[in-house]
N, C-alpha and C. Protein backbone atom coordinates (compact mmCIF):
# COMPACT_ATOMS: atom_id res chain seq x y z
N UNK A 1 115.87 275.05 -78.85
CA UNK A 1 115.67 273.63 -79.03
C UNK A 1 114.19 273.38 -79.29
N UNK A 2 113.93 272.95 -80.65
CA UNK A 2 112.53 272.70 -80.80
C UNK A 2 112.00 271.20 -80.30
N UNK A 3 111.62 270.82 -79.85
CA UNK A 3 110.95 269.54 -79.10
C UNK A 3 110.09 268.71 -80.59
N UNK A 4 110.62 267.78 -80.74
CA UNK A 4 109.71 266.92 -81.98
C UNK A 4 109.24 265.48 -81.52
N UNK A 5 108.06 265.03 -82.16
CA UNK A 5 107.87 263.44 -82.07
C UNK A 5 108.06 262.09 -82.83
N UNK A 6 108.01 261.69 -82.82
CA UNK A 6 108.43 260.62 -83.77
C UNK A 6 107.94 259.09 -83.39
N UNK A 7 106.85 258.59 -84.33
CA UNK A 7 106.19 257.17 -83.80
C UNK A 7 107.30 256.41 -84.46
N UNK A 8 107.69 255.16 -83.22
CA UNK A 8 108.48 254.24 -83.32
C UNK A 8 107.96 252.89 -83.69
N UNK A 9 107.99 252.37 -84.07
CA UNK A 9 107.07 251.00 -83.94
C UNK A 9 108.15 249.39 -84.07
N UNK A 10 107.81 248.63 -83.93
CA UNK A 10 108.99 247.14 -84.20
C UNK A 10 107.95 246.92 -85.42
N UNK A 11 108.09 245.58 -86.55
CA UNK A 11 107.87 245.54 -87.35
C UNK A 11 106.96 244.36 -87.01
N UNK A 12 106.08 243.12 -87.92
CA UNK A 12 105.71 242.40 -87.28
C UNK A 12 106.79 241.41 -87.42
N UNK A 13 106.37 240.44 -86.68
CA UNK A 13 107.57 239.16 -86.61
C UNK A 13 108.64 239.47 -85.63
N UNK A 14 108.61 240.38 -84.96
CA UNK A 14 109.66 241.10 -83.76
C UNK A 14 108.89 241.70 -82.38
N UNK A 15 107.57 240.69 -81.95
CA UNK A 15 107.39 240.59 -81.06
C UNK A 15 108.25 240.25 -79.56
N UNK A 16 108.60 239.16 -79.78
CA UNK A 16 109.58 238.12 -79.13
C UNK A 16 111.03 238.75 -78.67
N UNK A 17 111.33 239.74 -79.69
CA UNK A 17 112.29 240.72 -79.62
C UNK A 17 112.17 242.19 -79.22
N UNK A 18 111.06 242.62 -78.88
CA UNK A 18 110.76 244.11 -79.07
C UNK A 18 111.36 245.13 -77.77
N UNK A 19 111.17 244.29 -76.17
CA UNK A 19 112.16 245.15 -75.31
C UNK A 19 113.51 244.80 -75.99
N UNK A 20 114.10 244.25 -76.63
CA UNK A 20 115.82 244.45 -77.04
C UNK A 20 115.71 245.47 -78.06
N UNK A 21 115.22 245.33 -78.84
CA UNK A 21 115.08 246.39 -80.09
C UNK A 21 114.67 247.85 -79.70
N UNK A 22 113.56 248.13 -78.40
CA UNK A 22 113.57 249.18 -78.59
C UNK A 22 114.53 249.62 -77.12
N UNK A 23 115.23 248.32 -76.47
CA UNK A 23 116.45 248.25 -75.32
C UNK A 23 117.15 249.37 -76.11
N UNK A 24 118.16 248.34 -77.43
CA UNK A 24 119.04 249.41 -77.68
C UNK A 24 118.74 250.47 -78.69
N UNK A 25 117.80 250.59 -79.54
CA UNK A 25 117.29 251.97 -80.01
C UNK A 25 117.81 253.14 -79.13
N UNK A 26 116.94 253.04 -77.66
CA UNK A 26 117.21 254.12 -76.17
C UNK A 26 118.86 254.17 -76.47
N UNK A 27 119.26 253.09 -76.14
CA UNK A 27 120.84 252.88 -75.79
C UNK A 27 121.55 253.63 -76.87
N UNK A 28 121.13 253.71 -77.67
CA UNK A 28 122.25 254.39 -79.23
C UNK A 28 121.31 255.91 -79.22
N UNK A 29 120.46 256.77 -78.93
CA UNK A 29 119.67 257.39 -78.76
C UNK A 29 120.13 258.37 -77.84
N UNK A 30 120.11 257.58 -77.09
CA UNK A 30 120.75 258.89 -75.02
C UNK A 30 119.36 259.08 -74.84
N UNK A 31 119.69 260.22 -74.53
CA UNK A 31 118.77 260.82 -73.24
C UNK A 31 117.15 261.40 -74.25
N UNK A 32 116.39 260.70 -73.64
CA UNK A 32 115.21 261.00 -74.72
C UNK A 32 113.89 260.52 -73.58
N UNK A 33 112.86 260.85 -73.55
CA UNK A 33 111.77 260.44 -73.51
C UNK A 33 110.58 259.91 -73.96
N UNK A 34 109.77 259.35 -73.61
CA UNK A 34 108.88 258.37 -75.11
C UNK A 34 107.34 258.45 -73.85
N UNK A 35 106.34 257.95 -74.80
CA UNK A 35 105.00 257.66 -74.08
C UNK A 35 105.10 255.94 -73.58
N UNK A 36 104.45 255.10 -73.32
CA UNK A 36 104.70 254.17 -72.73
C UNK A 36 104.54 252.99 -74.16
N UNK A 37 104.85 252.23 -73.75
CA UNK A 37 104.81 250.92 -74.78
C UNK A 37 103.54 250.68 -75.29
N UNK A 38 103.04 250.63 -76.56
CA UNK A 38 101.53 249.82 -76.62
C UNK A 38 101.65 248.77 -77.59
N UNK A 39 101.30 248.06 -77.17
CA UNK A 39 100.98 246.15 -78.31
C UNK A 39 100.10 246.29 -79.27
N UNK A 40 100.00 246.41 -80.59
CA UNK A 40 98.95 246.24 -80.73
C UNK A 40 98.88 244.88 -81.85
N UNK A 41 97.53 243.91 -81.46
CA UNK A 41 97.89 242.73 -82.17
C UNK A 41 96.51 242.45 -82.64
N UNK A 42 95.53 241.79 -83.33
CA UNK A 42 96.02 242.45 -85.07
C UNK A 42 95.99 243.81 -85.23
N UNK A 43 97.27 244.15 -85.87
CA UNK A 43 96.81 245.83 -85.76
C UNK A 43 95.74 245.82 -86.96
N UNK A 44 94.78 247.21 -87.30
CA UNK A 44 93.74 247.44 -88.20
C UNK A 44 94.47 247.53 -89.26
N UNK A 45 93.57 246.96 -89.95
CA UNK A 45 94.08 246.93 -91.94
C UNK A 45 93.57 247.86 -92.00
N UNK A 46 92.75 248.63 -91.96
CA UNK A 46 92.45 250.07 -92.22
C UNK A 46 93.82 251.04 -92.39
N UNK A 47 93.95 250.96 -90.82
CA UNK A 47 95.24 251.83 -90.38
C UNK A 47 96.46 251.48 -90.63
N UNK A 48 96.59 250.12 -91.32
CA UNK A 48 98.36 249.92 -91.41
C UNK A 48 97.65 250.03 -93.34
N UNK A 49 96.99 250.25 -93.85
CA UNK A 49 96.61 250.41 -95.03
C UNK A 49 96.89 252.15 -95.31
N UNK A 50 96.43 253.03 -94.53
CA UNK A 50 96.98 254.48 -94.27
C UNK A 50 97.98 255.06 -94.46
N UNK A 51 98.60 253.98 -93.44
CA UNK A 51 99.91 254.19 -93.08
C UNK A 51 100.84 253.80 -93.92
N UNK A 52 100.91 253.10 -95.15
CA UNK A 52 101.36 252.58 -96.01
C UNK A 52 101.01 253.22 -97.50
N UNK A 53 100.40 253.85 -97.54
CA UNK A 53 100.15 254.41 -98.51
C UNK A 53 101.17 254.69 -99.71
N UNK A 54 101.72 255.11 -99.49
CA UNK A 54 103.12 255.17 -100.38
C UNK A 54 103.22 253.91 -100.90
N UNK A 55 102.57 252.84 -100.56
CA UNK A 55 103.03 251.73 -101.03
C UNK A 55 101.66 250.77 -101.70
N UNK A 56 100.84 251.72 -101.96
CA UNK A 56 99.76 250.99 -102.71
C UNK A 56 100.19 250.87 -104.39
N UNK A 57 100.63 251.02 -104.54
CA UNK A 57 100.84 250.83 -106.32
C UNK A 57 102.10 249.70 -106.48
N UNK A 58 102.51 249.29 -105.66
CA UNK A 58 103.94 248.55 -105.61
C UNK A 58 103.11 247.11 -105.19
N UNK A 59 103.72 246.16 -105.55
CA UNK A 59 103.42 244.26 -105.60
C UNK A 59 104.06 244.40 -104.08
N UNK A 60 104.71 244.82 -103.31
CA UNK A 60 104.68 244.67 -101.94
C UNK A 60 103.77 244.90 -101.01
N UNK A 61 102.62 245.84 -101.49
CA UNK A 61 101.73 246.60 -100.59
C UNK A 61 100.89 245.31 -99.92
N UNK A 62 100.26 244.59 -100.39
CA UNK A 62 99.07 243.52 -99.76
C UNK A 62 100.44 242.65 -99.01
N UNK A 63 101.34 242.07 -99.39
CA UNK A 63 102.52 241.13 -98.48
C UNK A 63 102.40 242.25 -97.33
N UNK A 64 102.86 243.22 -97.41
CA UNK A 64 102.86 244.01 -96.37
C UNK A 64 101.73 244.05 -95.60
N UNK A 65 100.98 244.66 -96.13
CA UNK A 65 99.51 244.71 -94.97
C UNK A 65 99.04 243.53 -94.49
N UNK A 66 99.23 242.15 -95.05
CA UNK A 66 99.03 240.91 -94.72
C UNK A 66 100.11 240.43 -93.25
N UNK A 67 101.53 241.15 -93.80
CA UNK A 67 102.46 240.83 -92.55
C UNK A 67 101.88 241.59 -91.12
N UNK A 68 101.06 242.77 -91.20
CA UNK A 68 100.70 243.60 -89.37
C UNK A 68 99.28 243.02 -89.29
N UNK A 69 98.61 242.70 -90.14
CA UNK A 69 97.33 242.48 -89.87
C UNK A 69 96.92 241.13 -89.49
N UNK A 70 97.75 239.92 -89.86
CA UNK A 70 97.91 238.39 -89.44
C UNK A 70 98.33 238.43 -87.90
N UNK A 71 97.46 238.11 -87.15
CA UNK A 71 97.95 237.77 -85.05
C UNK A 71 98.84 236.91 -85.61
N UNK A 72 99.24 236.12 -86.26
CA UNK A 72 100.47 235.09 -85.98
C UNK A 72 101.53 235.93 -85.90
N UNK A 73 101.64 236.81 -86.84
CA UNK A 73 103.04 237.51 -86.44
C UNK A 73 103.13 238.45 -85.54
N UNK A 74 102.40 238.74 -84.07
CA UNK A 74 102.66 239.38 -82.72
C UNK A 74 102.60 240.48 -82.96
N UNK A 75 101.54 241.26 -84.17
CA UNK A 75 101.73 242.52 -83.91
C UNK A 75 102.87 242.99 -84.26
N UNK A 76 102.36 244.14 -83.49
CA UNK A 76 103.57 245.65 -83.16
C UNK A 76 103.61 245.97 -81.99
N UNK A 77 104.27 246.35 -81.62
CA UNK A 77 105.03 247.57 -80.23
C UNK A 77 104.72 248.71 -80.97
N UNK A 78 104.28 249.96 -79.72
CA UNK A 78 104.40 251.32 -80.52
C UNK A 78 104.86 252.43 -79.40
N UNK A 79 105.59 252.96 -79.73
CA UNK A 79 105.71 254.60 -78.73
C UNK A 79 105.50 255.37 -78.91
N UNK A 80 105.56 256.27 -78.96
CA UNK A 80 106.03 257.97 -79.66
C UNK A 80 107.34 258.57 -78.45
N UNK A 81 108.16 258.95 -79.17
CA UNK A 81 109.30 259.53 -78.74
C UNK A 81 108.96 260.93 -78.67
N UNK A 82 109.92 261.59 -77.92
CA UNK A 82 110.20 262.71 -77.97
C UNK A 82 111.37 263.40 -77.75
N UNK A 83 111.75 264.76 -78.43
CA UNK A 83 113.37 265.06 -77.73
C UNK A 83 113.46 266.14 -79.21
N UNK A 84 114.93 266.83 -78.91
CA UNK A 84 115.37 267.98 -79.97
C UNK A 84 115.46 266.98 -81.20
N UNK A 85 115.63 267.48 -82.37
CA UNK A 85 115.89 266.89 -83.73
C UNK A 85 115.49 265.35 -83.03
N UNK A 86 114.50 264.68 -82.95
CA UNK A 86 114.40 263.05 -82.61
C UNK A 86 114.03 262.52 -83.72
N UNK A 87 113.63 262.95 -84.93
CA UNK A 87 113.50 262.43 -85.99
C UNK A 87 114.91 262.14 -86.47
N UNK A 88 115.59 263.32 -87.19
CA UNK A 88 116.90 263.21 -87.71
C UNK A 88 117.80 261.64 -86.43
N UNK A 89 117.91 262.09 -85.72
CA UNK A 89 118.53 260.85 -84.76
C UNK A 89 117.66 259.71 -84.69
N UNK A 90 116.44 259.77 -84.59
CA UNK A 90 116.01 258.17 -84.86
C UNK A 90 116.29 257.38 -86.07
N UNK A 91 116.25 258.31 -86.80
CA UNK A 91 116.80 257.91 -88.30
C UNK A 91 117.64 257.06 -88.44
N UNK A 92 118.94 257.88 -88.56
CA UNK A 92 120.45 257.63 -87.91
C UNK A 92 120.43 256.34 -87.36
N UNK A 93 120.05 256.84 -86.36
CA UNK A 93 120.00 254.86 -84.94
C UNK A 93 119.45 254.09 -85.60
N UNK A 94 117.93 254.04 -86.45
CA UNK A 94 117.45 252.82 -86.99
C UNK A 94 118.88 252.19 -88.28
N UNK A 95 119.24 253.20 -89.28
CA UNK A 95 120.01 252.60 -90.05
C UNK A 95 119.01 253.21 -91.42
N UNK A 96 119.19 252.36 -92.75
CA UNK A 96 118.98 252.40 -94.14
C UNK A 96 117.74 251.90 -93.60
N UNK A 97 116.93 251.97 -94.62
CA UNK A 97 115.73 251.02 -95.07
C UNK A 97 116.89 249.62 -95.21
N UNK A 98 117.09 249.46 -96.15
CA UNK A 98 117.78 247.99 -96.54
C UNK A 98 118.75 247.69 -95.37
N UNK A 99 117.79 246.39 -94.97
CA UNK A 99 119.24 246.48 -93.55
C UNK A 99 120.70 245.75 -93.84
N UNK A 100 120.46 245.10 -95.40
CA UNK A 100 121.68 244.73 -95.78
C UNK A 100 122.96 246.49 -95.74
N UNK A 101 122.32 247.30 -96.31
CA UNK A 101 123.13 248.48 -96.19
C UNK A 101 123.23 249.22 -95.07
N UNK A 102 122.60 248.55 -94.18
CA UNK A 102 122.80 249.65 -92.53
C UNK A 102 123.95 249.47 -92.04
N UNK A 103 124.34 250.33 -91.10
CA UNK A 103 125.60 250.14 -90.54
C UNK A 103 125.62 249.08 -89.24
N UNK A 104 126.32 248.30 -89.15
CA UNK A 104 126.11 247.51 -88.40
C UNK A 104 125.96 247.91 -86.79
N UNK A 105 126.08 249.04 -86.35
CA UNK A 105 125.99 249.56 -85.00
C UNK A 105 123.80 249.80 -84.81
N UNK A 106 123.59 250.20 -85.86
CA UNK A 106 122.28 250.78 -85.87
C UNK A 106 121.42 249.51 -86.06
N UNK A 107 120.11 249.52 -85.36
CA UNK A 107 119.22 248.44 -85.34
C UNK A 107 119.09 247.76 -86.21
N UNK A 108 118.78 248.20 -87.23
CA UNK A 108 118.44 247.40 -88.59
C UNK A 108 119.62 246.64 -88.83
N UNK A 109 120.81 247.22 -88.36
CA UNK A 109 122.56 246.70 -89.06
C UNK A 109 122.05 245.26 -87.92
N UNK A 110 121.78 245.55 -86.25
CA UNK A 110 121.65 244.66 -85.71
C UNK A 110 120.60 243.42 -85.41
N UNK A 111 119.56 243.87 -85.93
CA UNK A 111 118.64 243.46 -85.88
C UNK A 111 117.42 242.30 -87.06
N UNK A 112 117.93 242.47 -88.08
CA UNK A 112 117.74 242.24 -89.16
C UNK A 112 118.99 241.94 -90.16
N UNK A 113 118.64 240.90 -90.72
CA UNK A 113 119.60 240.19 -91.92
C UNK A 113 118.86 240.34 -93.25
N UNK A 114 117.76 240.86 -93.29
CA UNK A 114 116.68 240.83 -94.62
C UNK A 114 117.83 241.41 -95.86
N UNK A 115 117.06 241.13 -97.11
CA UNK A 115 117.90 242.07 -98.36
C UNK A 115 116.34 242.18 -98.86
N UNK A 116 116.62 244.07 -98.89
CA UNK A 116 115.55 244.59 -99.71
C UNK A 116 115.07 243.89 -101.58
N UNK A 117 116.15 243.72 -101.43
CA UNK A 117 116.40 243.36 -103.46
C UNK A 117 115.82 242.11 -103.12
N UNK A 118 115.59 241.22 -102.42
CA UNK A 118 115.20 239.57 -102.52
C UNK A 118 114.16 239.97 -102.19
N UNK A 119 113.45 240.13 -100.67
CA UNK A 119 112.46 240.84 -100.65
C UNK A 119 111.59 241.07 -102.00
N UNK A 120 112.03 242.58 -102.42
CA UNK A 120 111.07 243.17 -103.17
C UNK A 120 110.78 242.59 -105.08
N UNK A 121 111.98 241.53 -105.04
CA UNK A 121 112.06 240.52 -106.17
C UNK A 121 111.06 239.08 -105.86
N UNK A 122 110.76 238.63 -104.55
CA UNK A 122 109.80 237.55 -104.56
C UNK A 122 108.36 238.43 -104.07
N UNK A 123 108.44 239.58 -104.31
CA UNK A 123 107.36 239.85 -103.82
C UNK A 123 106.64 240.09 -102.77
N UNK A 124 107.62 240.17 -101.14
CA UNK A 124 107.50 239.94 -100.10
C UNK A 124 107.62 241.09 -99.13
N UNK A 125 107.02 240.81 -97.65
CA UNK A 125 107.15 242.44 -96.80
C UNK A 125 108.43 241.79 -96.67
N UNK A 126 109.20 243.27 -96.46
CA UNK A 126 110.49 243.37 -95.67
C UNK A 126 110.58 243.34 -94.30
N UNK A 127 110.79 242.53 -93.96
CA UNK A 127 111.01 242.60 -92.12
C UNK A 127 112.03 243.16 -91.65
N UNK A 128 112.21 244.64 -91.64
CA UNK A 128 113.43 245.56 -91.25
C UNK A 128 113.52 245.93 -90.11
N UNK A 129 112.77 245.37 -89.16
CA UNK A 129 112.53 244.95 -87.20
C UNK A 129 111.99 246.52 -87.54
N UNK A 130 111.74 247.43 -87.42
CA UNK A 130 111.46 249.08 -87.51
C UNK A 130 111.29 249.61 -87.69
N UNK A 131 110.18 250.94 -87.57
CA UNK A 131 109.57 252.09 -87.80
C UNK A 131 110.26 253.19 -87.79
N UNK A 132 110.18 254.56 -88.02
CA UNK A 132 110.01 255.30 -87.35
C UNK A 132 110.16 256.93 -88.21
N UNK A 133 109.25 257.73 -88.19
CA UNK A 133 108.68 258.87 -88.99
C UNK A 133 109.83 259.12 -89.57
N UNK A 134 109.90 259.73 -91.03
CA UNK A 134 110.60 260.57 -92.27
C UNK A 134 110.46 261.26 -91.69
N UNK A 135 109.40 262.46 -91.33
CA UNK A 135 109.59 263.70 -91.40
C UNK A 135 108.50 264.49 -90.07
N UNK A 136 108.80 265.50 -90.05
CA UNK A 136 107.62 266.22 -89.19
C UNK A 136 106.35 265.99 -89.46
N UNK A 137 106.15 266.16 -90.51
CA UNK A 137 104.56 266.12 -91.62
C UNK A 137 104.30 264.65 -91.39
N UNK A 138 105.16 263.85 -91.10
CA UNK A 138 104.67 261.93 -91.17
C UNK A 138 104.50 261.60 -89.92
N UNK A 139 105.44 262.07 -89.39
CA UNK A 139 104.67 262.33 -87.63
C UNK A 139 103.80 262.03 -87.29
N UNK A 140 103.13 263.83 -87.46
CA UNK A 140 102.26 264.49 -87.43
C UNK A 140 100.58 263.26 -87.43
N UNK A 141 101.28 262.83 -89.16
CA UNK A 141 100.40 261.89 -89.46
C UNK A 141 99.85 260.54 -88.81
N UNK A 142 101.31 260.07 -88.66
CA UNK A 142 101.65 258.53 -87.90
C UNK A 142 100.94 258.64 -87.16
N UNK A 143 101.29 259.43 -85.97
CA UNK A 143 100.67 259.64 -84.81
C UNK A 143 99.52 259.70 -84.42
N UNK A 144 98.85 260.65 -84.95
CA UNK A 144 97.44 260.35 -85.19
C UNK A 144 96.62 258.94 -85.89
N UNK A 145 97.23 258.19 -86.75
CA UNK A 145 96.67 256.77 -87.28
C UNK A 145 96.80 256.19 -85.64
C-alpha cells in the first residue's frame, strides 16, 4: 500500500458551506486522514496564479483568479489528505469537473448546480465547490504552493 497526498481545497463562494462539503467528501471517502483545516482569505494571486496555470491562455483565467483573490468571496478551506490510492478516490468522490455531469452522489453532483458550457461561454469562473490534485506530480506541486 503506497501512502499518497492530495490537496483538497472548497472553491471560493463555499465558505459558508465548507464543514458540509468537506463533512461529506470524509463521508463518501471512509477511513482516511488529512492535516487540519486552513482558511485562507484573500488567498495570494501569486499562488492561485501558479496554481492555475493550465489556465492562462483561456478567457477564464483572470474570472478565475479574480474569484480566490476577492475577500468577498470567503476564500478557501484547505487540507491535504492522505491514504492508499487518495487521489484516484478523491477524484471519484469529487465527481466530473462539470458538475452538471457529476453523479449526483459525489460533491460536485451535490454541491453545485453550475454548467461548465454557460460558465465558460459568458466568460466566467466555475464554481464547482472543489479541488483536489490530478495526479501525484500535481500534488507534489499543489502542496507545496
Amino acid at each position: 500500500m503506497a501512502i499518497e497526498r492530495s490537496l483538497v481545497f472548497t472553491k471560493p463562494g463555499n465558505y459558508e458551506r465548507y464543514l458540509k462539503i468537506f463533512g461529506y467528501f470524509g463521508m463518501i471517502l471512509g477511513n482516511h486522514s488529512r492535516t487540519k483545516y486552513v482558511h485562507i482569505n484573500p488567498v495570494p494571486r501569486e499562488i492561485i496564479e501558479e496554481h492555475y496555470q493550465n489556465l492562462r491562455e483561456l478567457p477564464i483565467f483572470e474570472p478565475t483568479i479574480e474569484a480566490f483573490v476577492n475577500p468577498i468571496n470567503g476564500g478557501i478551506v484547505a487540507a491535504v489528505f492522505y491514504g492508499d490510492r487518495i487521489i484516484q478516490r478523491a477524484r471519484e468522490s469529487i465527481g466530473d469537473k462539470d458538475p452538471q455531469k457529476a453523479e449526483p452522489w459525489t460533491v460536485r453532483g451535490t454541491f453545485s448546480k453550475e454548467s461548465m458550457d454557460l460558465a465558460w461561454s459568458q466568460r466566467r469562473y466555475l464554481n464547482n465547490a472543489i479541488h483536489a490534485s490530478s495526479s501525484l506530480e500535481d500534488a507534489e506541486r499543489e502542496i507545496l504552493l
